[in-house]
C-alpha atoms as a PDB file:
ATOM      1  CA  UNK A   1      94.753 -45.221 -56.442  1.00  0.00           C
ATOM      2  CA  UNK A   2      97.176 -45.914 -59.271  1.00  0.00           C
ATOM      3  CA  UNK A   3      99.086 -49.263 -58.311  1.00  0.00           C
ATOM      4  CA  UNK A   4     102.178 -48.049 -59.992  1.00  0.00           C
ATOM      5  CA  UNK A   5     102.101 -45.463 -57.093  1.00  0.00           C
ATOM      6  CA  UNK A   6     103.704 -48.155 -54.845  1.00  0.00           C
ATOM      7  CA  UNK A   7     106.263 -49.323 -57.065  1.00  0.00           C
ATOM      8  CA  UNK A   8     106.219 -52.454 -59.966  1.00  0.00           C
ATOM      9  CA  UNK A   9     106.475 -55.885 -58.163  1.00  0.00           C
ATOM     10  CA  UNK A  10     107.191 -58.452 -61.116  1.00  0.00           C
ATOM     11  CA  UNK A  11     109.781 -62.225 -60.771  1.00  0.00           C
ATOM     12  CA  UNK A  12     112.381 -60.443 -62.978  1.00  0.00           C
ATOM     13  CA  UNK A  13     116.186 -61.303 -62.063  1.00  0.00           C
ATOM     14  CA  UNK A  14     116.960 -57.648 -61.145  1.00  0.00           C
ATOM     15  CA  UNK A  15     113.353 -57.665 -58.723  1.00  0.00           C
ATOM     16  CA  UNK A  16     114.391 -60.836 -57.064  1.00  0.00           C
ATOM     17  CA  UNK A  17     117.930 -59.701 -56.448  1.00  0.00           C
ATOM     18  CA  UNK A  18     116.989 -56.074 -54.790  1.00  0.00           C
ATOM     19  CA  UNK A  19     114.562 -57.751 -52.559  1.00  0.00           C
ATOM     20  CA  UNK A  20     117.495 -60.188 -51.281  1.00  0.00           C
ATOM     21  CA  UNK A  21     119.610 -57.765 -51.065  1.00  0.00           C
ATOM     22  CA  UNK A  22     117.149 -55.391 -48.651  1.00  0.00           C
ATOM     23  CA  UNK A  23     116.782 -58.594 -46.496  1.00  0.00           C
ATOM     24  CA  UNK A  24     120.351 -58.924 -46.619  1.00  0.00           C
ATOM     25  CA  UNK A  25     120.732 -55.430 -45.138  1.00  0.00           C
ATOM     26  CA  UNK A  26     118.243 -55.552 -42.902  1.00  0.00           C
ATOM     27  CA  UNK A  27     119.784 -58.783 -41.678  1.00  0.00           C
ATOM     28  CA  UNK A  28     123.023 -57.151 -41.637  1.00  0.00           C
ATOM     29  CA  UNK A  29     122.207 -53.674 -39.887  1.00  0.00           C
ATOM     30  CA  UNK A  30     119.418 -54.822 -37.418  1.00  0.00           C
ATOM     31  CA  UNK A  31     122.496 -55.663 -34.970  1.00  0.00           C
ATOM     32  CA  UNK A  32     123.638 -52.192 -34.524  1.00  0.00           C
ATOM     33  CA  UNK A  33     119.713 -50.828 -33.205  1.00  0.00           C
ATOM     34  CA  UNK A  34     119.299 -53.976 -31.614  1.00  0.00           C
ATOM     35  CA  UNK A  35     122.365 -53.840 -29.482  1.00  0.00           C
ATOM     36  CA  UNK A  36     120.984 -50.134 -28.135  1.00  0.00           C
ATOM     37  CA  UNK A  37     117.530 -51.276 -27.848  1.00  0.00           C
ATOM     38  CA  UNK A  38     118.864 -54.390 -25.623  1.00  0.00           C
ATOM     39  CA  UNK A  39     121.332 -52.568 -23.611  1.00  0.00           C
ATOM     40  CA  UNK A  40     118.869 -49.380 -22.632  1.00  0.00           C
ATOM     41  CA  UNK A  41     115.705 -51.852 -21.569  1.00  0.00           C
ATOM     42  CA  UNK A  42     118.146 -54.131 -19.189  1.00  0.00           C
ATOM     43  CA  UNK A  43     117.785 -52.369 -16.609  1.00  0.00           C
ATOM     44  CA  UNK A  44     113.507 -52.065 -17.134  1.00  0.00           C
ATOM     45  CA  UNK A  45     111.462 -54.104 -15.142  1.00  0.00           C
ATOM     46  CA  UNK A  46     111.493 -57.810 -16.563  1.00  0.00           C
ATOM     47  CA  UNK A  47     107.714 -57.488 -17.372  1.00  0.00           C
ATOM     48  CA  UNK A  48     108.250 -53.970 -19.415  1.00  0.00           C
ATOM     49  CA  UNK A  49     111.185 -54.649 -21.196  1.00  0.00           C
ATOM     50  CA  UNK A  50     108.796 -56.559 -24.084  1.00  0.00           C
ATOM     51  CA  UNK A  51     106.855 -53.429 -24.213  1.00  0.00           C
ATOM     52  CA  UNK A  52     110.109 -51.789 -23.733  1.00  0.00           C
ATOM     53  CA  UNK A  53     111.475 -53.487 -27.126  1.00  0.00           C
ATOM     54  CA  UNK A  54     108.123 -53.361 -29.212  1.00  0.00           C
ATOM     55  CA  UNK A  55     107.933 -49.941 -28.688  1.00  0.00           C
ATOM     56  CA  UNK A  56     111.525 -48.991 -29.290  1.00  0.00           C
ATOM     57  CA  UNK A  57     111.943 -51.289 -32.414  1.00  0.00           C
ATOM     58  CA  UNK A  58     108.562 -49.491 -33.895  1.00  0.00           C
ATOM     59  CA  UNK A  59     110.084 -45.980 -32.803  1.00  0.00           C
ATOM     60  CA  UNK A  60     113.289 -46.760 -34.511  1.00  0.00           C
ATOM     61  CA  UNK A  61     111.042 -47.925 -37.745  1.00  0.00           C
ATOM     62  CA  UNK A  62     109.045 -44.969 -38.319  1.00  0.00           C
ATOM     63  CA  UNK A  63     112.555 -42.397 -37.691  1.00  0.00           C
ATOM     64  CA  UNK A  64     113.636 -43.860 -40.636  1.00  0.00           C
ATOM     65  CA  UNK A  65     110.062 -43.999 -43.058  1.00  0.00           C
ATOM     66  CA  UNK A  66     110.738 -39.383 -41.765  1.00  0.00           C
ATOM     67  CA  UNK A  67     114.610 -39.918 -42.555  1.00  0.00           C
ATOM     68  CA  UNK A  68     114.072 -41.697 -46.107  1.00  0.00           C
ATOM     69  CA  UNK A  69     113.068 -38.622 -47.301  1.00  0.00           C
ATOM     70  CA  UNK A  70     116.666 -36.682 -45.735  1.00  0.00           C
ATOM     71  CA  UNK A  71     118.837 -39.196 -45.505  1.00  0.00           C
ATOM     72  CA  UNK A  72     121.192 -38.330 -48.574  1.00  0.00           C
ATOM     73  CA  UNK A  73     121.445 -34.673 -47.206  1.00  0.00           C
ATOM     74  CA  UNK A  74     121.968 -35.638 -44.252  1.00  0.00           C
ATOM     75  CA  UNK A  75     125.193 -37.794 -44.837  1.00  0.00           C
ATOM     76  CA  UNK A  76     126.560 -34.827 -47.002  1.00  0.00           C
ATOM     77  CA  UNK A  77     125.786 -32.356 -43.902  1.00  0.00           C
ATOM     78  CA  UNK A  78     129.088 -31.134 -42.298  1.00  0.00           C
ATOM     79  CA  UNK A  79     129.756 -32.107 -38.273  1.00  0.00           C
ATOM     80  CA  UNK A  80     126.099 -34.581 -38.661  1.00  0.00           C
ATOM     81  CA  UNK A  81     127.848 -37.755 -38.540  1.00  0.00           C
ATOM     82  CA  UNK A  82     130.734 -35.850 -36.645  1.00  0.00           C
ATOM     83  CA  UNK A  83     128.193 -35.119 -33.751  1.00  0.00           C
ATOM     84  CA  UNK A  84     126.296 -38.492 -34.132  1.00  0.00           C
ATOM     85  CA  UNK A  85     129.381 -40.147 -33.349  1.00  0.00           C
ATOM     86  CA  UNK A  86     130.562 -38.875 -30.576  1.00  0.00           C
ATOM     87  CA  UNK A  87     127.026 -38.872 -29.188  1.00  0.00           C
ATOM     88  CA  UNK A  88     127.012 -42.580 -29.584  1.00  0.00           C
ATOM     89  CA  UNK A  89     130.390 -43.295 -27.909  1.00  0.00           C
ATOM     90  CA  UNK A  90     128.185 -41.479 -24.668  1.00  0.00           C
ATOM     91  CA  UNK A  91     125.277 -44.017 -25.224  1.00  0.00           C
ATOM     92  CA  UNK A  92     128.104 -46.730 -25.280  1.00  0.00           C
ATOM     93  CA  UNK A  93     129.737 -46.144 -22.368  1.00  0.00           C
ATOM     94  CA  UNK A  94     126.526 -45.035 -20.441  1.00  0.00           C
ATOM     95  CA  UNK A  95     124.266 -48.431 -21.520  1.00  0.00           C
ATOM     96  CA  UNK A  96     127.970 -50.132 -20.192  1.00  0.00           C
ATOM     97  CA  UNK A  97     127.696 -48.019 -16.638  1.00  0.00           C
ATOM     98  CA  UNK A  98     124.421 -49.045 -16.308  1.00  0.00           C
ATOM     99  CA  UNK A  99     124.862 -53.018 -17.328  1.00  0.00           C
ATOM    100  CA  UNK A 100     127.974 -52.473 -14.664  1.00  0.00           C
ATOM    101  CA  UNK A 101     129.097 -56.801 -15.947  1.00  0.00           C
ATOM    102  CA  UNK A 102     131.005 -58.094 -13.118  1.00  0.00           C
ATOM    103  CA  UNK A 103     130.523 -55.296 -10.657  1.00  0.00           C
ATOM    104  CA  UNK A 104     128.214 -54.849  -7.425  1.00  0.00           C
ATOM    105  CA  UNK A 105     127.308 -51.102  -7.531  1.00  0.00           C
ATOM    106  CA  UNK A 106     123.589 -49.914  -6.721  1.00  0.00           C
ATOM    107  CA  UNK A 107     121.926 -49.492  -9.995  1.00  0.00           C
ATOM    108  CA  UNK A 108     118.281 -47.613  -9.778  1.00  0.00           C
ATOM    109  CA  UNK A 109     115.606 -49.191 -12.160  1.00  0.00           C
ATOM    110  CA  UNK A 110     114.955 -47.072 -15.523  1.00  0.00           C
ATOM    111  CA  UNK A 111     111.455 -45.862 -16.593  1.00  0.00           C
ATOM    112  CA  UNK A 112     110.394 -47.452 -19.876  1.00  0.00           C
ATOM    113  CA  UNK A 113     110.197 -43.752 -20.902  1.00  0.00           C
ATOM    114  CA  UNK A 114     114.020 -43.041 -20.422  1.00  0.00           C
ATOM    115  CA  UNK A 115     114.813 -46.210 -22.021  1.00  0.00           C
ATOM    116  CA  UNK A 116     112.755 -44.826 -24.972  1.00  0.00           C
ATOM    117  CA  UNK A 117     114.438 -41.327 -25.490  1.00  0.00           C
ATOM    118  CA  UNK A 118     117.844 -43.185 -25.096  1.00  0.00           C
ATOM    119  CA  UNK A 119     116.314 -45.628 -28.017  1.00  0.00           C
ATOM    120  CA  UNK A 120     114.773 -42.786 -29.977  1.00  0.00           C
ATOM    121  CA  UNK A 121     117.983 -40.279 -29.826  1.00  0.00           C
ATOM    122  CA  UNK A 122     120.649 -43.118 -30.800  1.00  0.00           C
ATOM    123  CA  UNK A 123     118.110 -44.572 -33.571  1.00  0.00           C
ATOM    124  CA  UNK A 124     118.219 -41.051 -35.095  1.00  0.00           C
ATOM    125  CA  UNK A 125     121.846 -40.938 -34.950  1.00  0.00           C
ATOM    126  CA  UNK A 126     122.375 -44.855 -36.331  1.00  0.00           C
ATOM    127  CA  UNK A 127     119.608 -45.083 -39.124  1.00  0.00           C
ATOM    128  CA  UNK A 128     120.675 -42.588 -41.885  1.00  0.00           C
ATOM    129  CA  UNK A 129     123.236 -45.308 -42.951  1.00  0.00           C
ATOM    130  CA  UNK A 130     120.862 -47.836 -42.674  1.00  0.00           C
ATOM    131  CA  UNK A 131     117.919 -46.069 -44.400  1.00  0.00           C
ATOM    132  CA  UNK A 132     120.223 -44.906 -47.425  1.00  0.00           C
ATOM    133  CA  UNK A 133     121.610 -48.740 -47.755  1.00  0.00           C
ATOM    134  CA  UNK A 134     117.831 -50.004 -48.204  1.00  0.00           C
ATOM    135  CA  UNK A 135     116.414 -46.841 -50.391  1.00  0.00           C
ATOM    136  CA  UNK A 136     119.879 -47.538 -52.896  1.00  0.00           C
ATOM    137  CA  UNK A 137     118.419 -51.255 -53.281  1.00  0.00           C
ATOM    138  CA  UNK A 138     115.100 -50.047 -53.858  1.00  0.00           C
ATOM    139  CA  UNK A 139     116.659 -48.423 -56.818  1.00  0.00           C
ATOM    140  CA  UNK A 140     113.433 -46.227 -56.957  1.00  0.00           C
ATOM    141  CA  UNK A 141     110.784 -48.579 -56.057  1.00  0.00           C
ATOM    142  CA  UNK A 142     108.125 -48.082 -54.044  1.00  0.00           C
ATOM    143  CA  UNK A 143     107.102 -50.949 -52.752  1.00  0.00           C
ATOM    144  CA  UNK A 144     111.191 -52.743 -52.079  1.00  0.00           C
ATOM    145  CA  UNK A 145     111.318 -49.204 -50.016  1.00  0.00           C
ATOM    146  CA  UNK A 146     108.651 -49.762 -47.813  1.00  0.00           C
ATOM    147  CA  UNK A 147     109.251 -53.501 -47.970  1.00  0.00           C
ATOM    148  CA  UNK A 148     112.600 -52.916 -46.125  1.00  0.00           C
ATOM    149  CA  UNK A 149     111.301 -50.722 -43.916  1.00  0.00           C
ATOM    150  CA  UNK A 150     108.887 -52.669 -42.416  1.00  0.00           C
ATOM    151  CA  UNK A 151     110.992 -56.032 -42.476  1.00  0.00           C
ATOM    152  CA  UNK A 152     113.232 -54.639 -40.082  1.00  0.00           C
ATOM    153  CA  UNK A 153     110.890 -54.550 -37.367  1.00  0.00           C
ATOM    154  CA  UNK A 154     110.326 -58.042 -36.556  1.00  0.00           C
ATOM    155  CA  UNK A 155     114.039 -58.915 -36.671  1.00  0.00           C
ATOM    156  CA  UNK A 156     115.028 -55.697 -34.767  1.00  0.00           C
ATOM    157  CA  UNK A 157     112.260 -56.799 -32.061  1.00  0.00           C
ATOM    158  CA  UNK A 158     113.642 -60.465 -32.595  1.00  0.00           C
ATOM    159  CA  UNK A 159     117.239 -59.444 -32.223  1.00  0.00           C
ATOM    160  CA  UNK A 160     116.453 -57.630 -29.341  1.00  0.00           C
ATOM    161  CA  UNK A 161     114.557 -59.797 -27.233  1.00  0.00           C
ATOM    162  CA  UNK A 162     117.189 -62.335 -27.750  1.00  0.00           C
ATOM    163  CA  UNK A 163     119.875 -59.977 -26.805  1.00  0.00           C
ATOM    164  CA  UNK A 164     118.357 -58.770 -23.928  1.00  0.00           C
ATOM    165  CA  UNK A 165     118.411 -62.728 -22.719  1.00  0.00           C
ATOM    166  CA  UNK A 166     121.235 -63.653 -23.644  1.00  0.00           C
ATOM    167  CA  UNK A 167     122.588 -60.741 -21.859  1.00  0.00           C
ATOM    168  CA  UNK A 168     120.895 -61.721 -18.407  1.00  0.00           C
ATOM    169  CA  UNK A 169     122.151 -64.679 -18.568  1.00  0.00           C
ATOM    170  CA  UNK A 170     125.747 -63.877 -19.801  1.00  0.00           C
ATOM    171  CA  UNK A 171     126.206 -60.487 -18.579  1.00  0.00           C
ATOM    172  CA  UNK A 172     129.722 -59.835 -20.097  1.00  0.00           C
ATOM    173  CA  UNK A 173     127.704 -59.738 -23.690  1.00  0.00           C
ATOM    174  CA  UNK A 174     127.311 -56.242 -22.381  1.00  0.00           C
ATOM    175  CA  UNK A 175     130.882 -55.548 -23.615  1.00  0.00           C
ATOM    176  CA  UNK A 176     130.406 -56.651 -26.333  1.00  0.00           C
ATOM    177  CA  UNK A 177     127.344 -54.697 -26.919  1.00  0.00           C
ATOM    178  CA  UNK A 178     129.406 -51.492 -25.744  1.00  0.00           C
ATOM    179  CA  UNK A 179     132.252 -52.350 -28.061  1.00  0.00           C
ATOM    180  CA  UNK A 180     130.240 -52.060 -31.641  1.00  0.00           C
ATOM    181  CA  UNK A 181     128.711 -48.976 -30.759  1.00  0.00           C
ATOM    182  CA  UNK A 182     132.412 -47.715 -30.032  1.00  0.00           C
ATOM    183  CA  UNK A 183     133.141 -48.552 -33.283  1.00  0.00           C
ATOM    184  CA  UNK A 184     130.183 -47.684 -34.895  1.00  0.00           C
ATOM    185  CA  UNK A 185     130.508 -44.335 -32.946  1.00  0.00           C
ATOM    186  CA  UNK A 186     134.236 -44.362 -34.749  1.00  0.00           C
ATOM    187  CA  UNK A 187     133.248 -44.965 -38.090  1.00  0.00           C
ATOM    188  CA  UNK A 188     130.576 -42.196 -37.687  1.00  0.00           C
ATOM    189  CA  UNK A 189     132.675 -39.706 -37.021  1.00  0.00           C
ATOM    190  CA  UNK A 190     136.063 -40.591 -39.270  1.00  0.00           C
ATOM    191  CA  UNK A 191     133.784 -40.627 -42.345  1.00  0.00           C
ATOM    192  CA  UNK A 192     132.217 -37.354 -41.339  1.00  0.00           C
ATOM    193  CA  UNK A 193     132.150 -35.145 -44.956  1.00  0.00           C
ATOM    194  CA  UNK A 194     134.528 -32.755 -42.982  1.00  0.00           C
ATOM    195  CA  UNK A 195     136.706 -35.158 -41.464  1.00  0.00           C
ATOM    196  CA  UNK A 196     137.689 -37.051 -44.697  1.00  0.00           C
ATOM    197  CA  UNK A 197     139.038 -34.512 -46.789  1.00  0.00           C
ATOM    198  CA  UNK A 198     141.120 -33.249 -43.548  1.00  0.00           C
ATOM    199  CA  UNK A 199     142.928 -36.793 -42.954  1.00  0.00           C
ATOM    200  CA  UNK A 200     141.461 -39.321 -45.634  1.00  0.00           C
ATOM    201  CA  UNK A 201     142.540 -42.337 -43.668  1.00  0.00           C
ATOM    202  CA  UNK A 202     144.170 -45.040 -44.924  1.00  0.00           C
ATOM    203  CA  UNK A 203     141.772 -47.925 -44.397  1.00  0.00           C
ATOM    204  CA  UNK A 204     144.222 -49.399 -41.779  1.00  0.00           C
ATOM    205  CA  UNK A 205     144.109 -46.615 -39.828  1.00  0.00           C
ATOM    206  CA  UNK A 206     140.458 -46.579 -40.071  1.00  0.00           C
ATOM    207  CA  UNK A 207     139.923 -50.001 -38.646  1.00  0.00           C
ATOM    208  CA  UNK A 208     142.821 -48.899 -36.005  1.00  0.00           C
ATOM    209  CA  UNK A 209     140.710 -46.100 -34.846  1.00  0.00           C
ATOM    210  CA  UNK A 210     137.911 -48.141 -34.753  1.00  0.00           C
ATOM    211  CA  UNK A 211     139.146 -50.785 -32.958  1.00  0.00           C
ATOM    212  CA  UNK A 212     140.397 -48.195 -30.291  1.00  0.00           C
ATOM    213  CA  UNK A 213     136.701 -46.755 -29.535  1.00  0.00           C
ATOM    214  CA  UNK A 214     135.314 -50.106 -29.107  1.00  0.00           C
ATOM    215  CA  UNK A 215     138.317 -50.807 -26.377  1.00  0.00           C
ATOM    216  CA  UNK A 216     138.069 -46.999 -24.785  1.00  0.00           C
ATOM    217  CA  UNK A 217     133.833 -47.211 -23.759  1.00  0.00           C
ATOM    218  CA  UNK A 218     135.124 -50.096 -21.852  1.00  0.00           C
ATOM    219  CA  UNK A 219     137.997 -48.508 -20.445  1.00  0.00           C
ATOM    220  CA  UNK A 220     136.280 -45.567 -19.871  1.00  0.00           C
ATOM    221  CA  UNK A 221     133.120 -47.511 -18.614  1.00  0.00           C
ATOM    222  CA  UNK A 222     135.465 -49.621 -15.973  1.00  0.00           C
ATOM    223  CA  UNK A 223     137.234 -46.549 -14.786  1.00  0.00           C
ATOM    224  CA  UNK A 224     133.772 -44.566 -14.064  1.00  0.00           C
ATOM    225  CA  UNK A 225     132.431 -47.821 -12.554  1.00  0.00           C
ATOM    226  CA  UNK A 226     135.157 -48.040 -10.031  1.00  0.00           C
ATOM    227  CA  UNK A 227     135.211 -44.380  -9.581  1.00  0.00           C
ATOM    228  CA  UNK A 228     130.938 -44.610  -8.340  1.00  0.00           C
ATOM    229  CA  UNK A 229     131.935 -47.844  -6.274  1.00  0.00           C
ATOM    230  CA  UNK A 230     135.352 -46.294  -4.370  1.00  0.00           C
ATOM    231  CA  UNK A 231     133.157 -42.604  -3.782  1.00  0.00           C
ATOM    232  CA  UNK A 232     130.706 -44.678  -1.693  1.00  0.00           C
ATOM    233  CA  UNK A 233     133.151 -46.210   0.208  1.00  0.00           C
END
């Protein structure tokens, strides 16, 4: 096999810098998948949600190896991001109805399986951003490519595990959890290719919006909350 297949690793300035700058993104963009990965195996068994996280993290790894090869396309696609969005302001305010921080409602344990489609179906959703921001530092190569790839597994599984912690033993992370994947959910669907020539937000308003969705899954999350705990009453 020709070792030029896999790209040219060399100690040149421009080398060096792309493979910081993948670890900078992976860094960076681990947060997002590792705040859905935590949320959806919190309510798993304590002694599946590590099998929980290993397998979600690895699921959410080989969506985008399949979306490297899409992901341009796929940003350009009218109503994609549009429809991404809005699915992820669901999986925001669900994961919150289901963490329930602060209130005693009955909450019925999760298979690992469910936890995994909600895992799989959000990573789909979340990683063409990610997998386009680590294929344009590759600029081309190979091996950066796969590099990036595979170093976000152990710091999604890292972030994760800690997350999922931390969030047992401070359980009003969970709003914050459910308040960047409103905004993510936001900024998927304002910079939708159909949505920007129709309103081209000003980049206040963008934030404004934003900052909105991350309040609203919590709003929305209370409200439905109550709702379950006053129609058993």
């Amino acid at each position: 096999m020709n070792p030029d297949l896999l790209g040219h690793v060399s100690f040149s300035w421009e080398f060096i810098a792309a493979l910081l700058s993948i670890v900078l993104i992976d860094l960076i963009l681990a947060g997002d998948n590792a705040v859905i990965i935590a949320m959806a195996v919190r309510s798993l068994p304590r002694k599946q949600r590590q099998k929980g996280i290993l397998i979600g993290s690895g699921a959410a790894v080989l969506l985008r190896v399949v979306l490297t090869f899409f992901a341009a396309q796929l940003l350009q696609t009218p109503y994609v991001k549009f429809i991404g969005g809005l699915f992820i302001l669901w999986i925001a305010v669900k994961l919150f109805i289901e963490g329930n921080p602060g209130e005693e409602v009955h909450r019925e344990a999760k298979t690992i399986w469910q936890a995994m489609w909600v895992i799989v179906v959000a990573d789909i959703t979340m990683s063409v951003d990610n997998v386009l921001a680590v294929a344009g530092a590759s600029k081309g190569n190979l091996f950066l490519l796969i590099f990036g790839l595979g170093l976000s597994i152990p710091f999604v599984v890292f972030t994760s595990s800690l997350l999922s912690m931390l969030m047992d033993k401070y359980p009003y992370i969970i709003y914050i959890g459910a308040a960047i994947l409103g905004k993510v959910g936001a900024e998927m669907i304002i910079t939708d290719p159909v949505i920007v020539p129709l309103f081209s937000p000003p980049v206040i308003v963008q934030y404004l919006i934003e900052a909105l969705a991350a309040v609203g899954v919590i709003v929305i999350g209370k409200l439905w909350v109550r709702w379950k705990i006053s129609s058993r009453k």
